[in-house]
Protein backbone atom coordinates (compact mmCIF):
# COMPACT_ATOMS: atom_id res chain seq x y z
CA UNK A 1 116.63 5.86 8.81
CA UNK A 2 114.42 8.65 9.36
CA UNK A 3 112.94 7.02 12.21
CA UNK A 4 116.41 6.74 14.16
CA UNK A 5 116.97 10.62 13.46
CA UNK A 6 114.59 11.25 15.12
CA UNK A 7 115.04 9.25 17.71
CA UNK A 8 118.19 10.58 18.45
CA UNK A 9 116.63 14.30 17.65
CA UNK A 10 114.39 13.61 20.58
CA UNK A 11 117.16 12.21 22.59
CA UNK A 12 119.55 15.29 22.25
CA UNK A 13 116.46 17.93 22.99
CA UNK A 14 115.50 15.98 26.03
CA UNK A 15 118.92 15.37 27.70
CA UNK A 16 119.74 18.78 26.93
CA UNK A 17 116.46 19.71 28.95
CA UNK A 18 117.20 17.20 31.48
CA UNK A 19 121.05 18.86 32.07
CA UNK A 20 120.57 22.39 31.95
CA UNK A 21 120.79 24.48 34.04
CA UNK A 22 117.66 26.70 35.41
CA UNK A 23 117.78 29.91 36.83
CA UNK A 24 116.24 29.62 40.36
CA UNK A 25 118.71 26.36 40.74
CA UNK A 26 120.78 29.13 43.27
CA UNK A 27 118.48 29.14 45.33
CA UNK A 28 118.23 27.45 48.75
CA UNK A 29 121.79 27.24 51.65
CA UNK A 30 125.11 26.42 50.18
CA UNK A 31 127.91 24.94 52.61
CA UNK A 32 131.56 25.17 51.19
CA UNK A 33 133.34 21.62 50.11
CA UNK A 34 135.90 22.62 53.14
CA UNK A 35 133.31 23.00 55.21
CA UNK A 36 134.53 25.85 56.51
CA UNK A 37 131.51 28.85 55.23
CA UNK A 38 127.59 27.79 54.73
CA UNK A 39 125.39 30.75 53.16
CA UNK A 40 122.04 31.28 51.75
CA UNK A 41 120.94 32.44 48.53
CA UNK A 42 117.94 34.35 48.01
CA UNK A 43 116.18 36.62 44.90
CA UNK A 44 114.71 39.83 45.36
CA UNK A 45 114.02 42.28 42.75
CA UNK A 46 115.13 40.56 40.06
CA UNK A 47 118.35 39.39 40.99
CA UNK A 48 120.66 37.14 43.62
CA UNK A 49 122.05 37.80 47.08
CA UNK A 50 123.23 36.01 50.27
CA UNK A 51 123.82 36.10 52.93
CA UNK A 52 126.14 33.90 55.87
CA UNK A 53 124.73 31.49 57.79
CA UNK A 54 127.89 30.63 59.92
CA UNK A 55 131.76 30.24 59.20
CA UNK A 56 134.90 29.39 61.08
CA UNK A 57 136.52 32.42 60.37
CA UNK A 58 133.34 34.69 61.47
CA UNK A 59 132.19 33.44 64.44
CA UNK A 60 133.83 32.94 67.71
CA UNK A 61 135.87 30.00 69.26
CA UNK A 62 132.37 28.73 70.77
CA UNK A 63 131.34 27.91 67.27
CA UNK A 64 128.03 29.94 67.51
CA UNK A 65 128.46 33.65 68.50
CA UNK A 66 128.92 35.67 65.65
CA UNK A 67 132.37 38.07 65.53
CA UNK A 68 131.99 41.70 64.95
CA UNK A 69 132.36 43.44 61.27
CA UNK A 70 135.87 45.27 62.78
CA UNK A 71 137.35 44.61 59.63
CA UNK A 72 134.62 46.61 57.57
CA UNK A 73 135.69 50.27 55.52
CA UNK A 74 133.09 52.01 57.12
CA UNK A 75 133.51 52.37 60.63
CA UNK A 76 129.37 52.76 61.41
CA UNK A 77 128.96 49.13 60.18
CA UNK A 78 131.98 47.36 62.59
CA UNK A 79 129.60 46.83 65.37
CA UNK A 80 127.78 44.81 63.22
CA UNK A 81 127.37 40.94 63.97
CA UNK A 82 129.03 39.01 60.17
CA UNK A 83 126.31 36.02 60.77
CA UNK A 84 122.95 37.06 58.82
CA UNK A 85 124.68 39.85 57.05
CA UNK A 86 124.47 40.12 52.79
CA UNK A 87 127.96 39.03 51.69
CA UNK A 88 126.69 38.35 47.87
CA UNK A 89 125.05 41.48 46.04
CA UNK A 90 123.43 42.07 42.58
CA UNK A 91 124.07 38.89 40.94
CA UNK A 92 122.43 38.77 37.89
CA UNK A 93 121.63 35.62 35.30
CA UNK A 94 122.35 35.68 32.17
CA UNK A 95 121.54 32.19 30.60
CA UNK A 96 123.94 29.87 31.46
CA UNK A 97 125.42 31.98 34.95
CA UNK A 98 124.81 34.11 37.37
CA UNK A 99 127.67 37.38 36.83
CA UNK A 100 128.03 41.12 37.80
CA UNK A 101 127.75 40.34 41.64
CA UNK A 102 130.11 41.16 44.13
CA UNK A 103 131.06 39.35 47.30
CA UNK A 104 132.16 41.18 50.56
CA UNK A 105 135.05 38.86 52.72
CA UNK A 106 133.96 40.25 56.27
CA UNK A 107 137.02 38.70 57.82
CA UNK A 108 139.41 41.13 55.84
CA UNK A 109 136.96 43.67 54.48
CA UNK A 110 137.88 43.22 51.30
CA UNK A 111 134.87 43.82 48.41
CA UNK A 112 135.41 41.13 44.63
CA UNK A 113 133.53 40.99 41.71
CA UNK A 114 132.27 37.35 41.57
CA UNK A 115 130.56 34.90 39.28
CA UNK A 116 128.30 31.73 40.07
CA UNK A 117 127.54 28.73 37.98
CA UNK A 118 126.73 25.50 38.41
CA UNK A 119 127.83 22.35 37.26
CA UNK A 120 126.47 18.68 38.57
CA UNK A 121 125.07 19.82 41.59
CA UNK A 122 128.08 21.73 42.62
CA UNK A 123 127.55 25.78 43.00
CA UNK A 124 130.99 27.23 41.68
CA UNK A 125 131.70 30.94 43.18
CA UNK A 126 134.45 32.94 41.75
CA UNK A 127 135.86 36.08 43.75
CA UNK A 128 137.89 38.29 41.65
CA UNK A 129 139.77 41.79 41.13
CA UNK A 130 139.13 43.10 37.13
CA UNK A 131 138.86 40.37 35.19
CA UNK A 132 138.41 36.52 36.49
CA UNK A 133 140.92 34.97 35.30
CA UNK A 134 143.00 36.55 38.45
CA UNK A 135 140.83 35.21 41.26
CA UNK A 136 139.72 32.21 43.43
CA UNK A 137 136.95 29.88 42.67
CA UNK A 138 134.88 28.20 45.90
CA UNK A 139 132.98 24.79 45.38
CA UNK A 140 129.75 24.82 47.59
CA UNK A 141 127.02 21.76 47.87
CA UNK A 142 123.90 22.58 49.05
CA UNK A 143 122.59 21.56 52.26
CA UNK A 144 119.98 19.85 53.66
């Protein structure tokens, strides 16, 4: 008996390591389930940005040169090409996610507070105003 308690002792503490989730898992370029948005997430100083890589809404009809900023609350910044620029800011983890960010939509120049996790290879990110239960959630895989 005590043999098959610990057996199933190991089991547990090794499928739990084998299913967590790890910090740096963020890491690396994202594209959107709808295929329509495909950024990259980086660290730097201790916590998690990205940045776009290319999107149908922020490029033009050629499918390759980037659109301007216009919609951006500070008029310096709407010359500004959207491709390469940091739409995710000052995510930080916590243990199990990745919170306190905030996420800037260049095509209505609207700034969220957002949340990441990540669940079964799938990066979840949710864009929201006060608290997240009123928001939108994103499903990205990563790319290869």
């Amino acid at each position: 008996m005590k043999s098959l308690k610990l057996i199933v002792l190991l089991f547990v503490a090794f499928s739990t390591q084998l299913f967590a989730q790890t910090e740096s898992e963020i890491i690396g370029k994202w594209e959107s389930d709808k295929k329509d948005v495909q950024i990259e997430i980086f660290k730097k100083d201790g916590k998690y940005y990205g940045k776009y890589l290319w999107g149908k809404e922020i490029v033009e009809s050629d499918g390759k040169t980037s659109k301007k900023d216009t919609e951006n609350p500070d008029p310096k910044l709407r010359s500004r090409n959207v491709v390469g620029i940091t739409s995710l800011t000052g995510l930080t983890w916590n243990g199990k996610e990745y919170t306190n960010g905030k996420i800037y939509n260049a095509p209505s120049g609207d700034t969220y507070s957002c949340k990441i996790w990540i669940k079964e290879n799938k990066l979840y990110l949710r864009g929201y105003l006060g608290i997240s239960l009123l928001g939108q959630t994103a499903t990205f895989h990563r790319m290869n």
